[in-house]
C-alpha atoms as a PDB file:
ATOM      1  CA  UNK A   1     -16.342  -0.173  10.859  1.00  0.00           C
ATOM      2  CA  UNK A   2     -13.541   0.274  13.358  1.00  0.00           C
ATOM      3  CA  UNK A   3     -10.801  -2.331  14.426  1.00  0.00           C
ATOM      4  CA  UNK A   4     -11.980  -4.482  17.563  1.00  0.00           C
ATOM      5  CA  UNK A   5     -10.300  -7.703  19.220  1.00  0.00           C
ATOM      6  CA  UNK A   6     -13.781  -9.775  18.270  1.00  0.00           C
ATOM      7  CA  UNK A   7     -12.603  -9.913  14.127  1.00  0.00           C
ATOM      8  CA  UNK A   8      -9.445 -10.389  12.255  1.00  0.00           C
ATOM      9  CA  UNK A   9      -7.010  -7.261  12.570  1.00  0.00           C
ATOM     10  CA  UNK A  10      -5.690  -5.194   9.459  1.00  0.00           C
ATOM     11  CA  UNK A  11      -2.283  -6.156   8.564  1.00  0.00           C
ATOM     12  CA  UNK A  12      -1.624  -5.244   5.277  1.00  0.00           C
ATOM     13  CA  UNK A  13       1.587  -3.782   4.661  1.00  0.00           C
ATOM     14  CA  UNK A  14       1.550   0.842   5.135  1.00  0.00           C
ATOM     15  CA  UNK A  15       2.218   1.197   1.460  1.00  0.00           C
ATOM     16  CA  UNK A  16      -0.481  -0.715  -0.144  1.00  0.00           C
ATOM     17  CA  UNK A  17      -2.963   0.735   1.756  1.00  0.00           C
ATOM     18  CA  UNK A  18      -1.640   4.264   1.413  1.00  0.00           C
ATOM     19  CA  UNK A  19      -1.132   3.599  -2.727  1.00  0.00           C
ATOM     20  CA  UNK A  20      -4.668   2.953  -2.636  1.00  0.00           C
ATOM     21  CA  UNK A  21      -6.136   6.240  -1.761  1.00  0.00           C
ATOM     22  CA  UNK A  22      -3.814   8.107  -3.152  1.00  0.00           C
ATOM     23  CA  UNK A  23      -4.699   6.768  -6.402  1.00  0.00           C
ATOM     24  CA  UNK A  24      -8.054   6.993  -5.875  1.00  0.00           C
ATOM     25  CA  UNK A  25      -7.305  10.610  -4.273  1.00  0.00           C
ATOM     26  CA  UNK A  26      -5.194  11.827  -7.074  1.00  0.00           C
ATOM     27  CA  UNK A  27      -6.051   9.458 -10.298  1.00  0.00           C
ATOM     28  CA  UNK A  28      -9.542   7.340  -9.365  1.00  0.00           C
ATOM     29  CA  UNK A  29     -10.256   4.042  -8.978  1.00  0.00           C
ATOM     30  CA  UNK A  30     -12.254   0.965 -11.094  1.00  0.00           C
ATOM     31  CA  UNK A  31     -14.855  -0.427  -8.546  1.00  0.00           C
ATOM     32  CA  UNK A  32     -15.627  -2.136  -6.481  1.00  0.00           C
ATOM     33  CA  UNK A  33     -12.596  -3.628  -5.409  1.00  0.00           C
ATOM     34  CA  UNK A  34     -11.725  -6.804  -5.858  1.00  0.00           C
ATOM     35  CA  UNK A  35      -8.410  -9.274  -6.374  1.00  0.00           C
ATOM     36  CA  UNK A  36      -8.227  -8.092 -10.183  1.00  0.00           C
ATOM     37  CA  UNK A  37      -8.015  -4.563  -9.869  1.00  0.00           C
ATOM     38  CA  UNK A  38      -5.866  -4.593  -6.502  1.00  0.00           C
ATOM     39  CA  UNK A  39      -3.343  -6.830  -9.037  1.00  0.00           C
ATOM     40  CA  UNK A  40      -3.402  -3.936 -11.687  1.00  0.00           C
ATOM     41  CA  UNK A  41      -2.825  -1.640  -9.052  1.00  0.00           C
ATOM     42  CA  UNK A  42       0.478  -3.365  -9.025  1.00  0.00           C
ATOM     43  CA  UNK A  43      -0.405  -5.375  -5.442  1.00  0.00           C
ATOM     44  CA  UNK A  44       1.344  -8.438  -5.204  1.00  0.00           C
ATOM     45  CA  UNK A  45      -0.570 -11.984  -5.489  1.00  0.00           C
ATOM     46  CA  UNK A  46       0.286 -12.556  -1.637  1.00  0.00           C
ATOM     47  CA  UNK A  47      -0.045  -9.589  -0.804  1.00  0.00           C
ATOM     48  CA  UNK A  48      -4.326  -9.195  -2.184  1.00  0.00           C
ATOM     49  CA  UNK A  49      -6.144 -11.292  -0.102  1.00  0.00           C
ATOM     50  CA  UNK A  50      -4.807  -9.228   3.663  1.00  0.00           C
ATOM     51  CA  UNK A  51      -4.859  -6.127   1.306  1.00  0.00           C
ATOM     52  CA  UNK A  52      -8.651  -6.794   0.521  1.00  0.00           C
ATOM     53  CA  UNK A  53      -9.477  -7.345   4.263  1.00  0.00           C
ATOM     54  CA  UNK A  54      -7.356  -4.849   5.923  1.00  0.00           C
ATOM     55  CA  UNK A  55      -9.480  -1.696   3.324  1.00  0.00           C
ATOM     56  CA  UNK A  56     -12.194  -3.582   4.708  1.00  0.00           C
ATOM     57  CA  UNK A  57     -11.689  -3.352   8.026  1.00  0.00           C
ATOM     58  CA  UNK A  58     -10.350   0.165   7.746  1.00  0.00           C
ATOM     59  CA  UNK A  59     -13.921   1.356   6.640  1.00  0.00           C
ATOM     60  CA  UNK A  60     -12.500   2.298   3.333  1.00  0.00           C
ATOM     61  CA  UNK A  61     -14.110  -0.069   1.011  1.00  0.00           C
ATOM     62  CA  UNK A  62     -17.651  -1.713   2.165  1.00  0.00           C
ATOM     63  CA  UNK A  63     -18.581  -5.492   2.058  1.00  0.00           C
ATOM     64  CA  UNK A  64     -18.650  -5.521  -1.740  1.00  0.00           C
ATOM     65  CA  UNK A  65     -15.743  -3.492  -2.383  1.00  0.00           C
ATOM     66  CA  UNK A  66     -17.593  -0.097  -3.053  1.00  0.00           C
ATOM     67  CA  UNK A  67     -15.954   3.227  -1.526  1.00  0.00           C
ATOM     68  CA  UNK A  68     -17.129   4.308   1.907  1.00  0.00           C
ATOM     69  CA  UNK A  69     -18.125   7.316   2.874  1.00  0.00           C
ATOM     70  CA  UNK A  70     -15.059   7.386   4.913  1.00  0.00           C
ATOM     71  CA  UNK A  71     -12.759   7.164   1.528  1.00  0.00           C
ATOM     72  CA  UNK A  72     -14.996   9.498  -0.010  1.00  0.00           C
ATOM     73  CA  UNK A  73     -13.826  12.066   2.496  1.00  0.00           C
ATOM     74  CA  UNK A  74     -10.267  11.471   2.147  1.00  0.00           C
ATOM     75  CA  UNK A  75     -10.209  12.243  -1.400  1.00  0.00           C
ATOM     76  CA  UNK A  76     -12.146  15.317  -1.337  1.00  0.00           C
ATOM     77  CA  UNK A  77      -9.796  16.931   1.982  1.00  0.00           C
ATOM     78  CA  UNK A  78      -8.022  19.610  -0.036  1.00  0.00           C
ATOM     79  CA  UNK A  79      -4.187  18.757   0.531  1.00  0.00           C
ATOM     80  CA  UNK A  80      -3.938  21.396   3.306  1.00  0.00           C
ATOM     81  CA  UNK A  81      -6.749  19.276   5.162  1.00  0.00           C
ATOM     82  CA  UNK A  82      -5.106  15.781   4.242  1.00  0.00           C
ATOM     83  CA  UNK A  83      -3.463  15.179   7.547  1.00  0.00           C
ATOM     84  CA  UNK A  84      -6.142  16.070   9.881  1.00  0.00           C
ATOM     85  CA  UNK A  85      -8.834  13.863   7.691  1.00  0.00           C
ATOM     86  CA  UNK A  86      -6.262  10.717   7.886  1.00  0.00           C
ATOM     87  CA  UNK A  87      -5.927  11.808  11.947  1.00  0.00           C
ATOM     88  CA  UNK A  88      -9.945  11.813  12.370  1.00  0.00           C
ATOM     89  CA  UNK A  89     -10.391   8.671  10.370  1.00  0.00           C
ATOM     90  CA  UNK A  90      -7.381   6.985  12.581  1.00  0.00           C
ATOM     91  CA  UNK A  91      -8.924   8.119  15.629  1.00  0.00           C
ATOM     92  CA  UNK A  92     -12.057   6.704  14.937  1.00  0.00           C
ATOM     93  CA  UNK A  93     -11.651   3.259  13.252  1.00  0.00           C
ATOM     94  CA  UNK A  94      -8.548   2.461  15.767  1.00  0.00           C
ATOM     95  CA  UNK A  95     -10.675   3.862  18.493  1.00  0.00           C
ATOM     96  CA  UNK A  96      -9.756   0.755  20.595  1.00  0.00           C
ATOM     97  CA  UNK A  97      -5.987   1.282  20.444  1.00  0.00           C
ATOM     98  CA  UNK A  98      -6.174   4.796  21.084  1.00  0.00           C
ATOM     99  CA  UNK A  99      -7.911   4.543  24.163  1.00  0.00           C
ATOM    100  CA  UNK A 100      -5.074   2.811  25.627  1.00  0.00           C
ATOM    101  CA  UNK A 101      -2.213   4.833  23.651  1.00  0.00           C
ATOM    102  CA  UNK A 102      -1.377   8.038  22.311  1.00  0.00           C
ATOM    103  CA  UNK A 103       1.236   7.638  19.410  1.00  0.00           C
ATOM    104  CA  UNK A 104       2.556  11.027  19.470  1.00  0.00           C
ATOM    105  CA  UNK A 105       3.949  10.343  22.932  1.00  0.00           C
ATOM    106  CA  UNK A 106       3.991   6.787  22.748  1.00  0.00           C
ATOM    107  CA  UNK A 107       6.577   4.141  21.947  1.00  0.00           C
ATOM    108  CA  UNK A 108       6.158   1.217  20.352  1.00  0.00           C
ATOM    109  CA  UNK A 109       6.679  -0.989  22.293  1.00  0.00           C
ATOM    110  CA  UNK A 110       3.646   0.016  24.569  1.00  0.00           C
ATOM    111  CA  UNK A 111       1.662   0.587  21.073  1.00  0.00           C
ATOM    112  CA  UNK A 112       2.990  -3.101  20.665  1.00  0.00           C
ATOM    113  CA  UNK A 113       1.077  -4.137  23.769  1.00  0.00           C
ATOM    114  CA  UNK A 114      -1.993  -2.705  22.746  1.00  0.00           C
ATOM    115  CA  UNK A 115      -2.158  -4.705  20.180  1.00  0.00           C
ATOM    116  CA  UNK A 116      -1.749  -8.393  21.985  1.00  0.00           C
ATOM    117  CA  UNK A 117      -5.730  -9.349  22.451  1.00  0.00           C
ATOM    118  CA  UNK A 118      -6.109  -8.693  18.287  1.00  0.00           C
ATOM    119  CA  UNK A 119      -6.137 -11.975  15.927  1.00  0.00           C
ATOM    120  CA  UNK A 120      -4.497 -13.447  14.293  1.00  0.00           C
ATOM    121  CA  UNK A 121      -2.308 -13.529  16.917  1.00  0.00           C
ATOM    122  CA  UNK A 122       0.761 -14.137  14.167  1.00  0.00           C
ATOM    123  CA  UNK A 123       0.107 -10.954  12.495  1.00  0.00           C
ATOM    124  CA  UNK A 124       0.094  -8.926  15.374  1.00  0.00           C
ATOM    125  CA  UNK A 125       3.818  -7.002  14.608  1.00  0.00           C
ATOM    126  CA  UNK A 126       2.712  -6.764  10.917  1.00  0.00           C
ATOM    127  CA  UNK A 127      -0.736  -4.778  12.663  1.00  0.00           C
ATOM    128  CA  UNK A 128       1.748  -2.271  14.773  1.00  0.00           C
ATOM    129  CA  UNK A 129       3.750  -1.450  11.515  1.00  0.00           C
ATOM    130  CA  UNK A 130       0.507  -0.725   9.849  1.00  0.00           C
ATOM    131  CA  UNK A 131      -0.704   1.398  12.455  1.00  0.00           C
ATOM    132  CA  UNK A 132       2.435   3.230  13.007  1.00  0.00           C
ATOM    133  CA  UNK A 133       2.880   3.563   9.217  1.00  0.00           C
ATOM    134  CA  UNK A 134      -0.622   4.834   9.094  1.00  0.00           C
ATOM    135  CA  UNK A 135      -0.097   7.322  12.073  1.00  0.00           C
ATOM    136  CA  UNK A 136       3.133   8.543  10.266  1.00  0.00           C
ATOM    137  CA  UNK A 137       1.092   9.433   7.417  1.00  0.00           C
ATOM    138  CA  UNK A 138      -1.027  12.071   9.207  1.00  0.00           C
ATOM    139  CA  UNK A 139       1.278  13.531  11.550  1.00  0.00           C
ATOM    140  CA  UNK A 140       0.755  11.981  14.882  1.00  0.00           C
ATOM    141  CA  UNK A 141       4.032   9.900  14.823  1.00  0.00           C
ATOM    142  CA  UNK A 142       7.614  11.188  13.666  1.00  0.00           C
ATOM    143  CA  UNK A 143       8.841   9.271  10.302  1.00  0.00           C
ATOM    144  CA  UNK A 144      11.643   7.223  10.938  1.00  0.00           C
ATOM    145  CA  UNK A 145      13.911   8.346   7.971  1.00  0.00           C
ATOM    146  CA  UNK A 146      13.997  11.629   6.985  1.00  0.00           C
ATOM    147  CA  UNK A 147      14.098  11.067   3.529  1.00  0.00           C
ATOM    148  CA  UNK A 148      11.176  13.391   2.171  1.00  0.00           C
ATOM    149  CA  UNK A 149       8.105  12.435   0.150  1.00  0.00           C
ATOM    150  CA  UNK A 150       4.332  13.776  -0.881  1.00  0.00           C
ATOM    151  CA  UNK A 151       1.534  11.942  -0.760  1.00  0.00           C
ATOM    152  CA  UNK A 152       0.723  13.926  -4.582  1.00  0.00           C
ATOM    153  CA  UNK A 153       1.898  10.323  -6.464  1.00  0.00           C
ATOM    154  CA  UNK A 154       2.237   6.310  -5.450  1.00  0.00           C
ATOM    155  CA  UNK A 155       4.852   6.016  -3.333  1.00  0.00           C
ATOM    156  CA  UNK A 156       7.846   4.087  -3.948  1.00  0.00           C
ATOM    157  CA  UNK A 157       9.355   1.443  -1.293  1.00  0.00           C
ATOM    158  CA  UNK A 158      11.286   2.771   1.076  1.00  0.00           C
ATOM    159  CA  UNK A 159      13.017  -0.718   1.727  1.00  0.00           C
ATOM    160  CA  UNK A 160      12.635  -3.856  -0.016  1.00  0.00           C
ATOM    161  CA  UNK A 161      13.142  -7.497   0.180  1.00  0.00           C
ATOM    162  CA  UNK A 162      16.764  -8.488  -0.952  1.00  0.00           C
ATOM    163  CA  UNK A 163      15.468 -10.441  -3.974  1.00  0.00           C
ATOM    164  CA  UNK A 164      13.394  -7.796  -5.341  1.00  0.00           C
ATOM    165  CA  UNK A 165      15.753  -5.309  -4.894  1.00  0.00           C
ATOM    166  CA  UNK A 166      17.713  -7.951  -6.645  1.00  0.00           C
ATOM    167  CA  UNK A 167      15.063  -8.112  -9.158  1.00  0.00           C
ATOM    168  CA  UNK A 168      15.178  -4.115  -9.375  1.00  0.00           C
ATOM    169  CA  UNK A 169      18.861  -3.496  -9.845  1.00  0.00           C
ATOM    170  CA  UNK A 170      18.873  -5.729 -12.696  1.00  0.00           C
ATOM    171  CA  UNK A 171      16.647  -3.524 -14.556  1.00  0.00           C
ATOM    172  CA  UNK A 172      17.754  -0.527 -13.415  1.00  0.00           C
ATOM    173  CA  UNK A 173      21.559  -1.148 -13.084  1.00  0.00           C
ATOM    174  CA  UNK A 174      21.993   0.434 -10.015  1.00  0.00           C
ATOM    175  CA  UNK A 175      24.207  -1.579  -7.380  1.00  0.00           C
ATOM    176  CA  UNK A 176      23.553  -2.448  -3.486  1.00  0.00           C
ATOM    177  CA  UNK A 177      24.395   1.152  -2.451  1.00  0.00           C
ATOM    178  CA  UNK A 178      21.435   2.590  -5.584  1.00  0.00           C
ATOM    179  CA  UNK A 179      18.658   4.747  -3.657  1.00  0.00           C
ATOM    180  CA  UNK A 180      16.458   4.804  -6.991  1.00  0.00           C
ATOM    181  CA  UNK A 181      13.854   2.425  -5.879  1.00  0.00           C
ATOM    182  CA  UNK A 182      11.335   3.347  -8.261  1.00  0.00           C
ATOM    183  CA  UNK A 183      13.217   5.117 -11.015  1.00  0.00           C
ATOM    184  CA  UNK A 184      11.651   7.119 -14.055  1.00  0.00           C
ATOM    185  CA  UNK A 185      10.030   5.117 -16.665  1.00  0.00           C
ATOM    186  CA  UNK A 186       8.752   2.333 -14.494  1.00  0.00           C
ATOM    187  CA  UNK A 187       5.152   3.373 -13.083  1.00  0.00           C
ATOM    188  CA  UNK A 188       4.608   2.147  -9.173  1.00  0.00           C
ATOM    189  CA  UNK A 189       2.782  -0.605 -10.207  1.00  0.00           C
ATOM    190  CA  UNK A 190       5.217  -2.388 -11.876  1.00  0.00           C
ATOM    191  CA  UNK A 191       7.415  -2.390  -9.697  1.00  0.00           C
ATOM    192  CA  UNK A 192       5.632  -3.499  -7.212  1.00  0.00           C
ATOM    193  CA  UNK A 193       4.518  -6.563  -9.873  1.00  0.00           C
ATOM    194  CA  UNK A 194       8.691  -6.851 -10.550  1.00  0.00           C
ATOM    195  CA  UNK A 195       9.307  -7.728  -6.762  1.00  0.00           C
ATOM    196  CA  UNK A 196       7.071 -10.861  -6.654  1.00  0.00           C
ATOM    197  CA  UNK A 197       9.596 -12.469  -9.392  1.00  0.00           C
ATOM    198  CA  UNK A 198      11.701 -15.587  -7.623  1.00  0.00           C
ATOM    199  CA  UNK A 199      15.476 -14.629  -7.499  1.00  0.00           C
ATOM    200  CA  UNK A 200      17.740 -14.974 -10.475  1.00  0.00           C
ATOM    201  CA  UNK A 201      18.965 -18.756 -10.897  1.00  0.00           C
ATOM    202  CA  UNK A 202      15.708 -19.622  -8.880  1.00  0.00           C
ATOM    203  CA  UNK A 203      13.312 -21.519 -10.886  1.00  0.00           C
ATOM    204  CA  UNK A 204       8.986 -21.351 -10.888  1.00  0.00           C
ATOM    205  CA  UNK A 205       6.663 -23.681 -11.921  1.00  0.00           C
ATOM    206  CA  UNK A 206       4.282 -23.013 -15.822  1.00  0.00           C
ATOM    207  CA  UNK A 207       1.430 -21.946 -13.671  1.00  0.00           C
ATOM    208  CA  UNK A 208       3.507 -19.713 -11.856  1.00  0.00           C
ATOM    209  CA  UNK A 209       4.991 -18.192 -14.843  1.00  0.00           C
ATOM    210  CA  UNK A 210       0.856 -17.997 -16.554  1.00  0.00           C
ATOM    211  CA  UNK A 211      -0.151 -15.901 -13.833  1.00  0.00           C
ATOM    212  CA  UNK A 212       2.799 -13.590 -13.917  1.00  0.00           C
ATOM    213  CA  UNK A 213       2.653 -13.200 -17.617  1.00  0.00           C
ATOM    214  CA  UNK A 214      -1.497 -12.680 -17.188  1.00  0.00           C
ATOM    215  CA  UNK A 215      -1.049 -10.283 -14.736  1.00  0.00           C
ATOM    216  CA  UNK A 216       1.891  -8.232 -16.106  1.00  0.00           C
ATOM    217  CA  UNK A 217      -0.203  -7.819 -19.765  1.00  0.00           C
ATOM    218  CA  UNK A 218      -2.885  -6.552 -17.466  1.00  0.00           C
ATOM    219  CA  UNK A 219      -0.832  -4.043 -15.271  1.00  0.00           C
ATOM    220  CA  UNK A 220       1.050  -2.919 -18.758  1.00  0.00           C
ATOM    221  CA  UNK A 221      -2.078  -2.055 -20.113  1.00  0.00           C
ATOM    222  CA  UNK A 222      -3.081  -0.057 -17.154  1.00  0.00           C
ATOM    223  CA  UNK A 223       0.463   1.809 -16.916  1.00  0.00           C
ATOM    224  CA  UNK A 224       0.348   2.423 -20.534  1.00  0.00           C
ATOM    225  CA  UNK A 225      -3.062   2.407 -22.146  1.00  0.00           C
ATOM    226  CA  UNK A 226      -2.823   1.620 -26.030  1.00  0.00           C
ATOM    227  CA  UNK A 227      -3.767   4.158 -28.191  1.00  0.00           C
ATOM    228  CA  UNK A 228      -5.018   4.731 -31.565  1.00  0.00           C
ATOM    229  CA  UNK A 229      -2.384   7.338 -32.595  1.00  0.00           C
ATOM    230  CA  UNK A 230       0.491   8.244 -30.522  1.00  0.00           C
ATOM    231  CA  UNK A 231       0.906  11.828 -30.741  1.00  0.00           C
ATOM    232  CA  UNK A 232       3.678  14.040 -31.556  1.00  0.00           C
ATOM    233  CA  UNK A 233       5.869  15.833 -29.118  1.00  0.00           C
ATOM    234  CA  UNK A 234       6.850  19.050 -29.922  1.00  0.00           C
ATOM    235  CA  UNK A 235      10.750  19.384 -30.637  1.00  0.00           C
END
């Protein structure tokens, strides 16, 4: 499947989609894919149904959730290979965009303008961060910070939304200046769960509050299976 101006674009946000096969890359994955396990994966409620659509789209998952080939190959690329399997799959499934742009010389705000004849028209910005996120990834654009990472684990946030880094420093303790966006002890997941919660003083309706509840049990569980016997650590 590759991304064409006749069906809805991908526009789910660079880290979901990037959490996704590197879990399936480095830890597996339940399928097929649906809303439930995206949630235990620790993807927000709003964030599932353009999260669904965009692996979709991206010829990672198939019609009924099921791995593609094209996923397939991206978790068997030895790490040395990584970049050049995310550049070939990029290449092909944006094959559209790339015949009008080339990101490694590029800006974006002609990789913007490629984008204008894809719908929904509203979504179009949150396409060109995917795609430049995406591109980032294997190579073919420069990141914009130069903090380091690996794509070996989940990724943490680079940047969040005020309230949940609100949300984040509560639990944590760090202050507006804190870097530790995903600190030790609190899996990716969860934290991603922790920055759907409303702002402190803000209030949420009993059905709200059921679904978090339902879906934080559920991405505990998957964080931190229970065991029969915890066993001892060596002193």
């Amino acid at each position: 499947m590759t991304v064409t101006q006749d069906k809805p674009g991908p526009y789910a946000t660079t880290s979901a989609i990037l959490d996704i096969i590197s879990r399936y890359r480095n830890r597996g994955l339940p399928f097929p894919v649906n809303a439930e396990v995206l949630a235990r994966a620790g993807i927000s409620e709003s964030l599932i149904p353009r999260t669904l659509q965009s692996l979709k789209t991206l010829d990672l998952i198939n019609e009924i959730g099921n791995p593609t080939e094209t996923l397939e190959g991206i978790r068997l690329a030895p790490e040395a290979e990584y970049k050049k399997r995310l550049e070939d799959w990029l290449k092909g499934t944006y094959a559209g965009i790339f015949a009008f742009v080339d990101p490694t010389k590029d800006g974006s705000i002609r990789i913007r303008d490629a984008f204008r004849g894809y719908d929904p028209v509203g979504q179009q910005d949150r396409m060109v961060a995917l795609f430049e996120g995406l591109c980032t990834e294997a190579g073919l654009i420069e990141p914009k910070s130069s903090a380091p990472h690996t794509t070996a684990t989940p990724r943490s946030k680079a940047s969040l939304h005020p309230r949940a880094q609100r949300n984040l420093d509560s639990l944590t303790g760090t202050d507006k200046r804190g870097t530790n966006i995903n600190p030790p002890g609190i899996p990716a997941p969860l934290t991603g769960l922790l920055s759907g919660l409303p702002s402190q003083g803000d209030g949420w309706t009993a059905d709200e509050r059921k679904k978090f509840m339902t879906t934080f049990e559920a991405v505990l569980d998957f964080c931190f299976p229970i065991v029969k016997e915890k066993k001892e650590t060596a002193a």
